[in-house]
N, C-alpha and C. Protein backbone atom coordinates (compact mmCIF):
# COMPACT_ATOMS: atom_id res chain seq x y z
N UNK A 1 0.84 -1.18 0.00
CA UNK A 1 0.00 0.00 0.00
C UNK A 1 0.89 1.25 0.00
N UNK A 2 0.62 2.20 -0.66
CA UNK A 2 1.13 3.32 -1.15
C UNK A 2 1.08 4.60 0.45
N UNK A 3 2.45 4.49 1.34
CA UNK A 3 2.54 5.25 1.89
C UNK A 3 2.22 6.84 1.52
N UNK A 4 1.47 7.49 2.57
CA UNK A 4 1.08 8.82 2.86
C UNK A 4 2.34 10.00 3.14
N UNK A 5 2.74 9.28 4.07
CA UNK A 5 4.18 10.06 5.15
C UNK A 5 4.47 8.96 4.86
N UNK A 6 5.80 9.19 5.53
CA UNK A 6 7.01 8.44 5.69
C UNK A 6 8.54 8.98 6.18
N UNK A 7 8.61 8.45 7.57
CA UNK A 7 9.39 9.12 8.31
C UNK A 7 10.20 8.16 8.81
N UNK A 8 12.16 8.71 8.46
CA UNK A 8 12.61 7.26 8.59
C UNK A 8 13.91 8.03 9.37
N UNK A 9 14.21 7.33 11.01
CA UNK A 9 15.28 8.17 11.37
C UNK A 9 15.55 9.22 11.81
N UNK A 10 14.43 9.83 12.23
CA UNK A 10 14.28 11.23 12.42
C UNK A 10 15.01 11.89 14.05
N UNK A 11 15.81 12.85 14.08
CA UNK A 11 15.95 13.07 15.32
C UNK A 11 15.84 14.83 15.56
N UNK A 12 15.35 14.87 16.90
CA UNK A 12 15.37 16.03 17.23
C UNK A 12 15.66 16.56 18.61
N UNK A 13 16.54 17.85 18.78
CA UNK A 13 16.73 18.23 19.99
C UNK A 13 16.70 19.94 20.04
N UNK A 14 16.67 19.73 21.42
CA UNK A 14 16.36 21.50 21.70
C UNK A 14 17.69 21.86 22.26
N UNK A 15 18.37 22.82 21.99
CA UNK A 15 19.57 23.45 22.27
C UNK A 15 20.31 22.08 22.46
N UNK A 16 21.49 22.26 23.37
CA UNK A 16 22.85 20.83 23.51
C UNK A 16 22.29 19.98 23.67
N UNK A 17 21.39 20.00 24.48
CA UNK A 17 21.50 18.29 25.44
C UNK A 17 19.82 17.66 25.52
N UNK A 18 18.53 17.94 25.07
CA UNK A 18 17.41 17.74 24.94
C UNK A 18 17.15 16.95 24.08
N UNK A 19 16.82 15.95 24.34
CA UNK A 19 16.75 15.27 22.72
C UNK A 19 15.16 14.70 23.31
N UNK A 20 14.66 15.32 21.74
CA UNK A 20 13.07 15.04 21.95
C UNK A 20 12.80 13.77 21.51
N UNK A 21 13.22 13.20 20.53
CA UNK A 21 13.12 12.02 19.59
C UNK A 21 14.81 11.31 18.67
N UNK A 22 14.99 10.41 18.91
CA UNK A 22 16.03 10.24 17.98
C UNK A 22 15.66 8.59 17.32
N UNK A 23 16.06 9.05 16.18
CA UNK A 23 15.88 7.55 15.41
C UNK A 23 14.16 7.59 15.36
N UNK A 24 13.49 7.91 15.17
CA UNK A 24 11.68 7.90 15.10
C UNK A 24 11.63 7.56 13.61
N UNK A 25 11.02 6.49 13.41
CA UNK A 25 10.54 5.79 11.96
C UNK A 25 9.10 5.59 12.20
N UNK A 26 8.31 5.84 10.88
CA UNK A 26 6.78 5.53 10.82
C UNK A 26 6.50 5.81 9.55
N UNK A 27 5.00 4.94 9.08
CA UNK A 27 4.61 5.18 7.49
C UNK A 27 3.35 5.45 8.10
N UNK A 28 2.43 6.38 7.12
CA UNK A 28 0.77 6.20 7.43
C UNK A 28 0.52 5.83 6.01
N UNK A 29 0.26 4.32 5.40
CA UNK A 29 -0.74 4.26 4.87
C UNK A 29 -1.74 5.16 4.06
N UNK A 30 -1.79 5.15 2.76
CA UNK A 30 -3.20 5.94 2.22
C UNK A 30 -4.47 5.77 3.18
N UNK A 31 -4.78 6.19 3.51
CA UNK A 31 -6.45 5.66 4.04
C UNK A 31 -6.55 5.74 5.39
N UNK A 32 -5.27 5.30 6.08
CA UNK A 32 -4.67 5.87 7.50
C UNK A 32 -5.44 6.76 8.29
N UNK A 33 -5.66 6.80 9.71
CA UNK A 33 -5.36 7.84 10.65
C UNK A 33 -4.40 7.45 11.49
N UNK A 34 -3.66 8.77 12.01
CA UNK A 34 -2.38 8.79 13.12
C UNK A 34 -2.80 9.68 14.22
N UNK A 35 -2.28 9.05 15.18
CA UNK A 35 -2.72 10.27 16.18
C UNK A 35 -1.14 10.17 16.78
N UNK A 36 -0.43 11.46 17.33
CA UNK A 36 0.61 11.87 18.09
C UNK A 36 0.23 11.65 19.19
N UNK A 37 0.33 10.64 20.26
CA UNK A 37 -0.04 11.28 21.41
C UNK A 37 0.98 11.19 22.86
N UNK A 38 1.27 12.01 23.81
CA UNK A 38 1.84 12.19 24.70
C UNK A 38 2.00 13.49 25.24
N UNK A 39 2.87 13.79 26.53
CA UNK A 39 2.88 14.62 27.31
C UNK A 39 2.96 15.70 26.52
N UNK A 40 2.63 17.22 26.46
CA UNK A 40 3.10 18.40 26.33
C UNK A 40 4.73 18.47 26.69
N UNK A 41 5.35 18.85 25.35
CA UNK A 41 6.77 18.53 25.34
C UNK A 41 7.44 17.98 24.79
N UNK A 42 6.58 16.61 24.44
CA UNK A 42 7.37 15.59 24.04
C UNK A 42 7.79 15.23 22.43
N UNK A 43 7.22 16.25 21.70
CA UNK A 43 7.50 16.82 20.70
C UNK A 43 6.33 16.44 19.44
N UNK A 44 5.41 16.54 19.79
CA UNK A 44 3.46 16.32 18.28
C UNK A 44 3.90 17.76 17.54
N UNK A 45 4.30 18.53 18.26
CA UNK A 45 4.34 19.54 17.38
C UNK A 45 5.28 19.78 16.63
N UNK A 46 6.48 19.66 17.24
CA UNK A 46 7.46 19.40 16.37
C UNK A 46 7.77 18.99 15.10
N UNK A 47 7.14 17.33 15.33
CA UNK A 47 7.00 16.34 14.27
C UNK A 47 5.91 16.97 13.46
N UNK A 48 5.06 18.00 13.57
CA UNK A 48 3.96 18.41 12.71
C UNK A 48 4.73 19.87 12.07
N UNK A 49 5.91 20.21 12.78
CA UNK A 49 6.46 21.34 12.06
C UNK A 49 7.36 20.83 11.24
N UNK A 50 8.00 19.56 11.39
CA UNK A 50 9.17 19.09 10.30
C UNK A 50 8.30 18.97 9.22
N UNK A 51 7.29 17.86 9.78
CA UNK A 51 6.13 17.50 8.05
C UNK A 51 6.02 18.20 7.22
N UNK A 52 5.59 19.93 7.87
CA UNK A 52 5.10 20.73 7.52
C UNK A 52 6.14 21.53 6.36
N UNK A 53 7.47 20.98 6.90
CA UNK A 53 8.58 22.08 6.38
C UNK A 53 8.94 23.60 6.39
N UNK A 54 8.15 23.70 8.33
CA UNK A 54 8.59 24.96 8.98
C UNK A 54 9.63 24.74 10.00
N UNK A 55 9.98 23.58 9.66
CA UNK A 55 11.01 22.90 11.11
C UNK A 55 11.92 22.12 9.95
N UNK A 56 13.72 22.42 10.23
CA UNK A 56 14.22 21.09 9.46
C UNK A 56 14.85 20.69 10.14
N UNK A 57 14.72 19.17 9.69
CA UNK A 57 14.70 17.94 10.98
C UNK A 57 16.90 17.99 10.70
N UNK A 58 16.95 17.92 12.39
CA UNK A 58 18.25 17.60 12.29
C UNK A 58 18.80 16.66 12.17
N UNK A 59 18.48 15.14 11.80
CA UNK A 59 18.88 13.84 11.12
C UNK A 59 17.24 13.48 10.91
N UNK A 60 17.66 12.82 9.68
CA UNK A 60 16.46 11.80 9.45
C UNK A 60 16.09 12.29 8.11
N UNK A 61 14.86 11.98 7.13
CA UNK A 61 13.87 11.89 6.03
C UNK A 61 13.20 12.27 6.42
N UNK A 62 11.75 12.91 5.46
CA UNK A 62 10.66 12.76 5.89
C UNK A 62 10.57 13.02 4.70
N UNK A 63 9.14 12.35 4.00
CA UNK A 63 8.61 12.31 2.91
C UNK A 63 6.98 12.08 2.92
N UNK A 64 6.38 13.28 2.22
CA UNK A 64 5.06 13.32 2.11
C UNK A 64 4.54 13.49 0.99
N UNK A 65 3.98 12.54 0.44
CA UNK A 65 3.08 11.84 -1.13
C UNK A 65 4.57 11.41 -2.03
N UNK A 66 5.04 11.09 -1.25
CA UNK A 66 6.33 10.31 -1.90
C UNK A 66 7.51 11.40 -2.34
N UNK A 67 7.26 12.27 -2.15
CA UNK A 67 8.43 13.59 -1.85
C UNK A 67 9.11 14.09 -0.49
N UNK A 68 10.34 14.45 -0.98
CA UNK A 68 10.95 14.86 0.48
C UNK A 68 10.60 16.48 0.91
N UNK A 69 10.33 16.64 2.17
CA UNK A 69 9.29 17.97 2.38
C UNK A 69 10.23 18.78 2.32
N UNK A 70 11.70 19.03 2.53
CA UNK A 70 12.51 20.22 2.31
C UNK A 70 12.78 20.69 1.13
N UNK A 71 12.33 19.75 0.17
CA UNK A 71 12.09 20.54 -1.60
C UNK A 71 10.77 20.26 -1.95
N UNK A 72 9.71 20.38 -0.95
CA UNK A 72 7.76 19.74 -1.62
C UNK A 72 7.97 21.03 -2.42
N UNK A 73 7.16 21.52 -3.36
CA UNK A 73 6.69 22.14 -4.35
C UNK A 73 5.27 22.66 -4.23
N UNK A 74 5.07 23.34 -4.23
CA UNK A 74 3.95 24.53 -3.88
C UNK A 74 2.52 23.49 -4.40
N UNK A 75 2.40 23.03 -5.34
CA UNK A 75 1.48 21.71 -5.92
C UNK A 75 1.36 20.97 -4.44
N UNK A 76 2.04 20.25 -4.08
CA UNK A 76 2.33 19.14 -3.17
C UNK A 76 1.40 20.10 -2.04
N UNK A 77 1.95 20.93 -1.69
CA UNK A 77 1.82 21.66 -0.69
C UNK A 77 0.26 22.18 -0.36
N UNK A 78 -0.13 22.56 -1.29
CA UNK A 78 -1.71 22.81 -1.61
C UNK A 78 -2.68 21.59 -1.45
N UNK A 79 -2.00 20.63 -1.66
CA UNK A 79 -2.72 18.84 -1.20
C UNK A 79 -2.79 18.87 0.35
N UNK A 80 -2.47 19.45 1.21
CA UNK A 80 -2.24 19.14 2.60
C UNK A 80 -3.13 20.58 3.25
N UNK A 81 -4.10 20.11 4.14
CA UNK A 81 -4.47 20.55 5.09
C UNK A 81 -4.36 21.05 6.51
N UNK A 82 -3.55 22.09 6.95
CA UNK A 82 -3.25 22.33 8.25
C UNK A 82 -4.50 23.06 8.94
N UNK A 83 -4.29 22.02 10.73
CA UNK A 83 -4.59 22.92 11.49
C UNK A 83 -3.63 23.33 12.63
N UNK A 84 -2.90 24.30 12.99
CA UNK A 84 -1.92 24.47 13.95
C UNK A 84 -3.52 24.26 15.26
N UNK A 85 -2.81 24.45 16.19
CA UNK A 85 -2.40 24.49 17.64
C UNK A 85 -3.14 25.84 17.70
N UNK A 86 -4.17 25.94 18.62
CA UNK A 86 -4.44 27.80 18.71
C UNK A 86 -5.49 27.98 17.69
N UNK A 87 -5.86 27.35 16.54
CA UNK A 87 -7.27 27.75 16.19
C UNK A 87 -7.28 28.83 15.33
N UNK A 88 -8.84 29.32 14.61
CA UNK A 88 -8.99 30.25 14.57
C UNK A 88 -8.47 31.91 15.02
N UNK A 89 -8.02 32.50 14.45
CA UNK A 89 -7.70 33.69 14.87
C UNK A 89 -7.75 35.27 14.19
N UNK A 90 -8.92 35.11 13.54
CA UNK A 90 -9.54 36.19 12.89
C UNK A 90 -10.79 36.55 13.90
N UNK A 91 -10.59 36.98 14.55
CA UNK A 91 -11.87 37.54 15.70
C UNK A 91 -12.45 38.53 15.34
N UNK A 92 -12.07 39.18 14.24
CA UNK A 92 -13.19 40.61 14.15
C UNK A 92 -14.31 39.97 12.73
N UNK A 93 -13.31 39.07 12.49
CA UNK A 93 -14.96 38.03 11.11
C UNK A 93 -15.47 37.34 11.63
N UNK A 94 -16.73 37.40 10.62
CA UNK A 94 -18.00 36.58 11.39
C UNK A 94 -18.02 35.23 10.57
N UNK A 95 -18.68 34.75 10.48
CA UNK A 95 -18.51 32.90 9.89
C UNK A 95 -18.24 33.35 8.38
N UNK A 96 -19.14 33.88 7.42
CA UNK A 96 -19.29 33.93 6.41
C UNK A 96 -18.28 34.63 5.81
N UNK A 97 -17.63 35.59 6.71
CA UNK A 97 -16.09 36.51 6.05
C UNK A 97 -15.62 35.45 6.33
N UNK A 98 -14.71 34.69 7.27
CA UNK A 98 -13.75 33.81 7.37
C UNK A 98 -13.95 32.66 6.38
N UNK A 99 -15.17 32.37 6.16
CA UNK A 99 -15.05 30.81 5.17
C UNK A 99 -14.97 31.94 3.57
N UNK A 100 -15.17 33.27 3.19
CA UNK A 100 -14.91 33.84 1.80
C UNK A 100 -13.35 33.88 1.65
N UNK A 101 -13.15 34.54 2.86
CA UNK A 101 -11.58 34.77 2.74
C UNK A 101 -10.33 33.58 2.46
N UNK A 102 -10.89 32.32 3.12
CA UNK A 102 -10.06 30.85 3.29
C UNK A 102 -10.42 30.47 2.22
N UNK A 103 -11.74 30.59 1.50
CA UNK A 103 -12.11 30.15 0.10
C UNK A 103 -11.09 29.88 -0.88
N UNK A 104 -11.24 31.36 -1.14
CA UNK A 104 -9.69 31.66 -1.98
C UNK A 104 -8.61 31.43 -2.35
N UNK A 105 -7.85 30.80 -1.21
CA UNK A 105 -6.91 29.92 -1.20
C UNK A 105 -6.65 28.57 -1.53
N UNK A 106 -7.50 27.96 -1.70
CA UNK A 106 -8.00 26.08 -1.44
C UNK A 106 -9.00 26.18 -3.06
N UNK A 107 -8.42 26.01 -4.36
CA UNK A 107 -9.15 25.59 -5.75
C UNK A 107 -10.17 24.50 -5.45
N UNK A 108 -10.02 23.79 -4.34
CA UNK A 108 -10.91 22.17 -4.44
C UNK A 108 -11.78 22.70 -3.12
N UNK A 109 -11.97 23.86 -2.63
CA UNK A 109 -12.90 24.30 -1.27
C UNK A 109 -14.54 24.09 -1.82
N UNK A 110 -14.85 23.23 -0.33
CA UNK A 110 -16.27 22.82 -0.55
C UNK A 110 -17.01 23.33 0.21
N UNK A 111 -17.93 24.84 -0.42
CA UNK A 111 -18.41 25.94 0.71
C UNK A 111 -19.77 24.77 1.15
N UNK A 112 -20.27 24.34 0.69
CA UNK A 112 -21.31 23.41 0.95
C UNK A 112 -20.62 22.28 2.81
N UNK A 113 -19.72 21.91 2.64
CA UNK A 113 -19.53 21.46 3.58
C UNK A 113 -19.48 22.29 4.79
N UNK A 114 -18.54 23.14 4.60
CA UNK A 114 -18.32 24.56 5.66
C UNK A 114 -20.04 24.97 5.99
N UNK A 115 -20.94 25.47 5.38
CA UNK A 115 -21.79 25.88 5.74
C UNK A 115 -22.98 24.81 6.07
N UNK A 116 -22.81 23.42 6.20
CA UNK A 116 -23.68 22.48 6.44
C UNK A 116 -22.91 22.28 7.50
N UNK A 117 -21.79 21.77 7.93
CA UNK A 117 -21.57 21.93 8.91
C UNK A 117 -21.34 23.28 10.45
N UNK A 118 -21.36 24.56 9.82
CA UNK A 118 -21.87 25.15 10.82
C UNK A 118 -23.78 24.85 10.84
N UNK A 119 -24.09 24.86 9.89
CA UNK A 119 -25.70 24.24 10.69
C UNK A 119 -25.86 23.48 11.75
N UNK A 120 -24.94 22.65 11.34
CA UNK A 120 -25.33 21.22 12.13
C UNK A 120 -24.59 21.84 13.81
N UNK A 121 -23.83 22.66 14.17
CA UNK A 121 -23.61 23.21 15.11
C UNK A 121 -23.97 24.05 15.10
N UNK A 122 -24.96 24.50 14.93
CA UNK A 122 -25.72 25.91 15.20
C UNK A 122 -25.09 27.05 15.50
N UNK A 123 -24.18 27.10 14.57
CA UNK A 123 -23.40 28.36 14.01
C UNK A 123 -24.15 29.47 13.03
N UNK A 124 -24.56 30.53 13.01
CA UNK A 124 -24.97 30.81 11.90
C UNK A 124 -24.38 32.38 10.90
N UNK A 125 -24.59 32.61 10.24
CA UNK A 125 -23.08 32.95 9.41
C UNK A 125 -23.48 34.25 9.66
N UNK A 126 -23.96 35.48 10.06
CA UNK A 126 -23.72 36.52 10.40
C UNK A 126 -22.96 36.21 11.98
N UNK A 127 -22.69 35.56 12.26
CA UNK A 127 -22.17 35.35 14.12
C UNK A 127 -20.86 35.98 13.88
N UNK A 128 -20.14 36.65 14.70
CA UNK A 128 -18.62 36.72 15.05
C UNK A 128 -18.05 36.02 15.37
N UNK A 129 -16.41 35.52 15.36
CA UNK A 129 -15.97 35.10 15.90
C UNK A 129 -15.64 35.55 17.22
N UNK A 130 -15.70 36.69 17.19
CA UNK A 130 -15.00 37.01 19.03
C UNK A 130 -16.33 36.98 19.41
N UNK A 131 -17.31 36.50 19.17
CA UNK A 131 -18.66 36.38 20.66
C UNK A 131 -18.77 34.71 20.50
N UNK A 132 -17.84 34.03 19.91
CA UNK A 132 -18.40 32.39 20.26
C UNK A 132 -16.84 32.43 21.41
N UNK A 133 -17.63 30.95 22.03
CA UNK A 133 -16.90 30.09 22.86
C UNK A 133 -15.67 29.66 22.42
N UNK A 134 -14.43 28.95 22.85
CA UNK A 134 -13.52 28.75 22.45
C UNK A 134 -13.83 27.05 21.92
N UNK A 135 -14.82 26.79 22.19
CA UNK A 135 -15.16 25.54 21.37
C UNK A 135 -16.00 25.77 21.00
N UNK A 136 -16.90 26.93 20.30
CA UNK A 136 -17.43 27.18 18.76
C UNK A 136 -16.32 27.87 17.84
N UNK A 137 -15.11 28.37 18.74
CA UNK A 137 -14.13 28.74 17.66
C UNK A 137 -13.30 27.40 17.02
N UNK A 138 -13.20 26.44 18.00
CA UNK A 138 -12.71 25.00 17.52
C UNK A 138 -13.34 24.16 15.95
N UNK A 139 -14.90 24.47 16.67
CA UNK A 139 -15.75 24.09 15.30
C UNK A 139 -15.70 24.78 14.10
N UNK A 140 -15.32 25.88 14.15
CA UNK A 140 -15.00 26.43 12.95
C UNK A 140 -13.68 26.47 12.32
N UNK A 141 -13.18 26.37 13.16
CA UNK A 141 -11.39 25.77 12.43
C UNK A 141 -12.07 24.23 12.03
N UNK A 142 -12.36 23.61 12.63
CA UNK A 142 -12.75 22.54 11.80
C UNK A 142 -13.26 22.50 10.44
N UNK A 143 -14.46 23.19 10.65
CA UNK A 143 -15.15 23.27 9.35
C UNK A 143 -14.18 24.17 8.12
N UNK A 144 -13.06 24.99 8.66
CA UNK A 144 -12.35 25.32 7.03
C UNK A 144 -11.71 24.29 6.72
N UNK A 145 -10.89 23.48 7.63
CA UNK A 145 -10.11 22.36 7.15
C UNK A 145 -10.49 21.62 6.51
N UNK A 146 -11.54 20.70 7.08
CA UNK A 146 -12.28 19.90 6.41
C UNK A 146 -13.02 20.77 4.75
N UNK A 147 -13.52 21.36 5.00
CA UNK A 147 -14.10 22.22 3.65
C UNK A 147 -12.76 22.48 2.48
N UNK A 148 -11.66 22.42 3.34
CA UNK A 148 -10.38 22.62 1.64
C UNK A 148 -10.28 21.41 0.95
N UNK A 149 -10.77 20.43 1.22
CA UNK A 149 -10.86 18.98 0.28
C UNK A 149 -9.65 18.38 0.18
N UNK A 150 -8.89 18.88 1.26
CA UNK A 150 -7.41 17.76 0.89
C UNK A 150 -7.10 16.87 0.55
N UNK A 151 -6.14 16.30 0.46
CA UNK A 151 -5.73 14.85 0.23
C UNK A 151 -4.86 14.24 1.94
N UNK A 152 -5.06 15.09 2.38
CA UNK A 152 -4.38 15.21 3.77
C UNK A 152 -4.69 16.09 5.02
N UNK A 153 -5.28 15.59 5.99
CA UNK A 153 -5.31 16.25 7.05
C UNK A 153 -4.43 15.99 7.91
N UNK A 154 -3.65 17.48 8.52
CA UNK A 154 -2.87 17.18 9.41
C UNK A 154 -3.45 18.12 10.48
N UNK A 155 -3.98 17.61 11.69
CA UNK A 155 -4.77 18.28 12.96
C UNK A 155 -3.54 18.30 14.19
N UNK A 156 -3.43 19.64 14.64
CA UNK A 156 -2.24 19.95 15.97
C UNK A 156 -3.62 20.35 17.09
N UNK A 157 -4.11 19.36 18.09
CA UNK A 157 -4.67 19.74 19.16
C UNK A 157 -6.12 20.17 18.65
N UNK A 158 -6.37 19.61 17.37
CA UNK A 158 -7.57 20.16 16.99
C UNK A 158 -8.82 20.00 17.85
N UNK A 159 -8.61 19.07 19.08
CA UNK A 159 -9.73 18.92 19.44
C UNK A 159 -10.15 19.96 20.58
N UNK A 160 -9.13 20.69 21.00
CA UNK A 160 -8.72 21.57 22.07
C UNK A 160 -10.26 22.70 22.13
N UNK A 161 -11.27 22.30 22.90
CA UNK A 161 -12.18 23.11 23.35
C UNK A 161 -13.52 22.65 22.90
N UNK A 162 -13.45 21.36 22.10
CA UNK A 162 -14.36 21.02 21.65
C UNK A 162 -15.76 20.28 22.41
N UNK A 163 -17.15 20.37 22.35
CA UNK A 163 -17.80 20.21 23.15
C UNK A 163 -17.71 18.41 22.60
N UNK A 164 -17.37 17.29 23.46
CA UNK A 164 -17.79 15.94 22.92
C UNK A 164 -19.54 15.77 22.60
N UNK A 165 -20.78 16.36 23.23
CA UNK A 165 -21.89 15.73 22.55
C UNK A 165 -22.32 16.68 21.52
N UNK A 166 -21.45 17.72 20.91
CA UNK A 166 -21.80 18.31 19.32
C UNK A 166 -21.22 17.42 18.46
N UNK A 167 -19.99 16.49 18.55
CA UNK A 167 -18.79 16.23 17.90
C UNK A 167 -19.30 15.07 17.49
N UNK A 168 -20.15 14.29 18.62
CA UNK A 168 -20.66 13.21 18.20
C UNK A 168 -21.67 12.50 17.27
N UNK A 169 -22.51 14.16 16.30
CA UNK A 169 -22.90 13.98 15.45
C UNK A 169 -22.12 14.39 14.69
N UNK A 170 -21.13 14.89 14.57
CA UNK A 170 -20.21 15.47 12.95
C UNK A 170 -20.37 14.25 12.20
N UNK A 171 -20.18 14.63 10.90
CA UNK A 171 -20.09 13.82 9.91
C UNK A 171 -18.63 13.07 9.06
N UNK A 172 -18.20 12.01 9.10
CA UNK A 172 -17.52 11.89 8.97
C UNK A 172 -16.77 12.44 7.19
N UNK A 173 -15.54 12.77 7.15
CA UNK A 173 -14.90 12.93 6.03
C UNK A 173 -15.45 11.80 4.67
N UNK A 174 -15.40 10.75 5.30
CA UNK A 174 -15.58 9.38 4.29
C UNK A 174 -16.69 9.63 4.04
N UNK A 175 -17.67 10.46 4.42
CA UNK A 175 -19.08 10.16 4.49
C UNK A 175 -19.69 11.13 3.34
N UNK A 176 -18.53 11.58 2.95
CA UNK A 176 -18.77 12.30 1.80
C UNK A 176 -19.56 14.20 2.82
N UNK A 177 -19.48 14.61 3.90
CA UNK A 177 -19.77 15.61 4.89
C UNK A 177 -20.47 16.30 4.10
């Protein structure tokens, strides 16, 4: 099966003597989910900034859709979906500016999803962002990600504020959302 990532060897440290990871190997599979999980520290973000190719890894590979990410190509790059850490952060737009503005960016953006899914959380598109909760601001970082149609989601803490009995009706990606 046609690896996603692919991370072979990887090491990382913070100033002399910290070493967050050394030698870290892993593939995800097409079709895959991964989850990072451990203490604050222990480096999810990190490994989501090397992927990303805002971090370069001090030993090791990393390769994403079968390219190495310190030469991906702006193409490649547009296939991948980020959500950092921290969310939303346009607070003076209201739903409907933030999903026009993210539009733009993303050729394969599916406003139909974005705006069926704020329904389904009873979001509604004149709202602000600075008068929702920090988990209706969660749901809406959700809903641009998911709405750019990637070929890749990569989520940093995405779940960070999220209410579990809204979440439990979302619709899944596969489900065609």
């Amino acid at each position: 099966m046609e690896n996603v990532i692919s991370v072979k060897n990887l090491s990382q440290r913070y100033g002399r003597g910290r070493v967050i990871y050394h030698d870290l190997s892993f593939d995800v599979p097409k079709g895959s989910i991964l989850g990072l999980l451990g203490k604050n520290g222990t480096g999810k973000t990190t490994t989501i900034n090397i992927l990303m190719g805002f971090l370069r890894p001090q030993a090791g590979e990393c390769r994403i859709f079968g390219e190495d990410i310190t030469t991906m190509p702006p193409a490649t790059r547009a296939r991948i979906a980020l959500l950092l850490e921290g969310h939303v952060q346009y607070f003076f737009m209201t739903i409907a500016e933030i999903e026009r503005f993210y539009s733009r960016f993303y050729p394969r953006w599916n406003r139909d999803a974005y705006y069926g899914l704020m329904e389904k959380l009873h979001v509604w598109p004149g709202q602000k962002i600075s008068s929702m909760s920090n988990g209706q601001r969660s749901q809406v970082a959700l809903g641009l990600i998911l709405a750019q149609n990637a070929d890749l989601l990569v989520l940093d803490d995405f779940s960070l504020g999220l209410d579990p009995f809204h979440c439990r009706s979302l619709p899944s990606p596969a489900n065609g959302l």
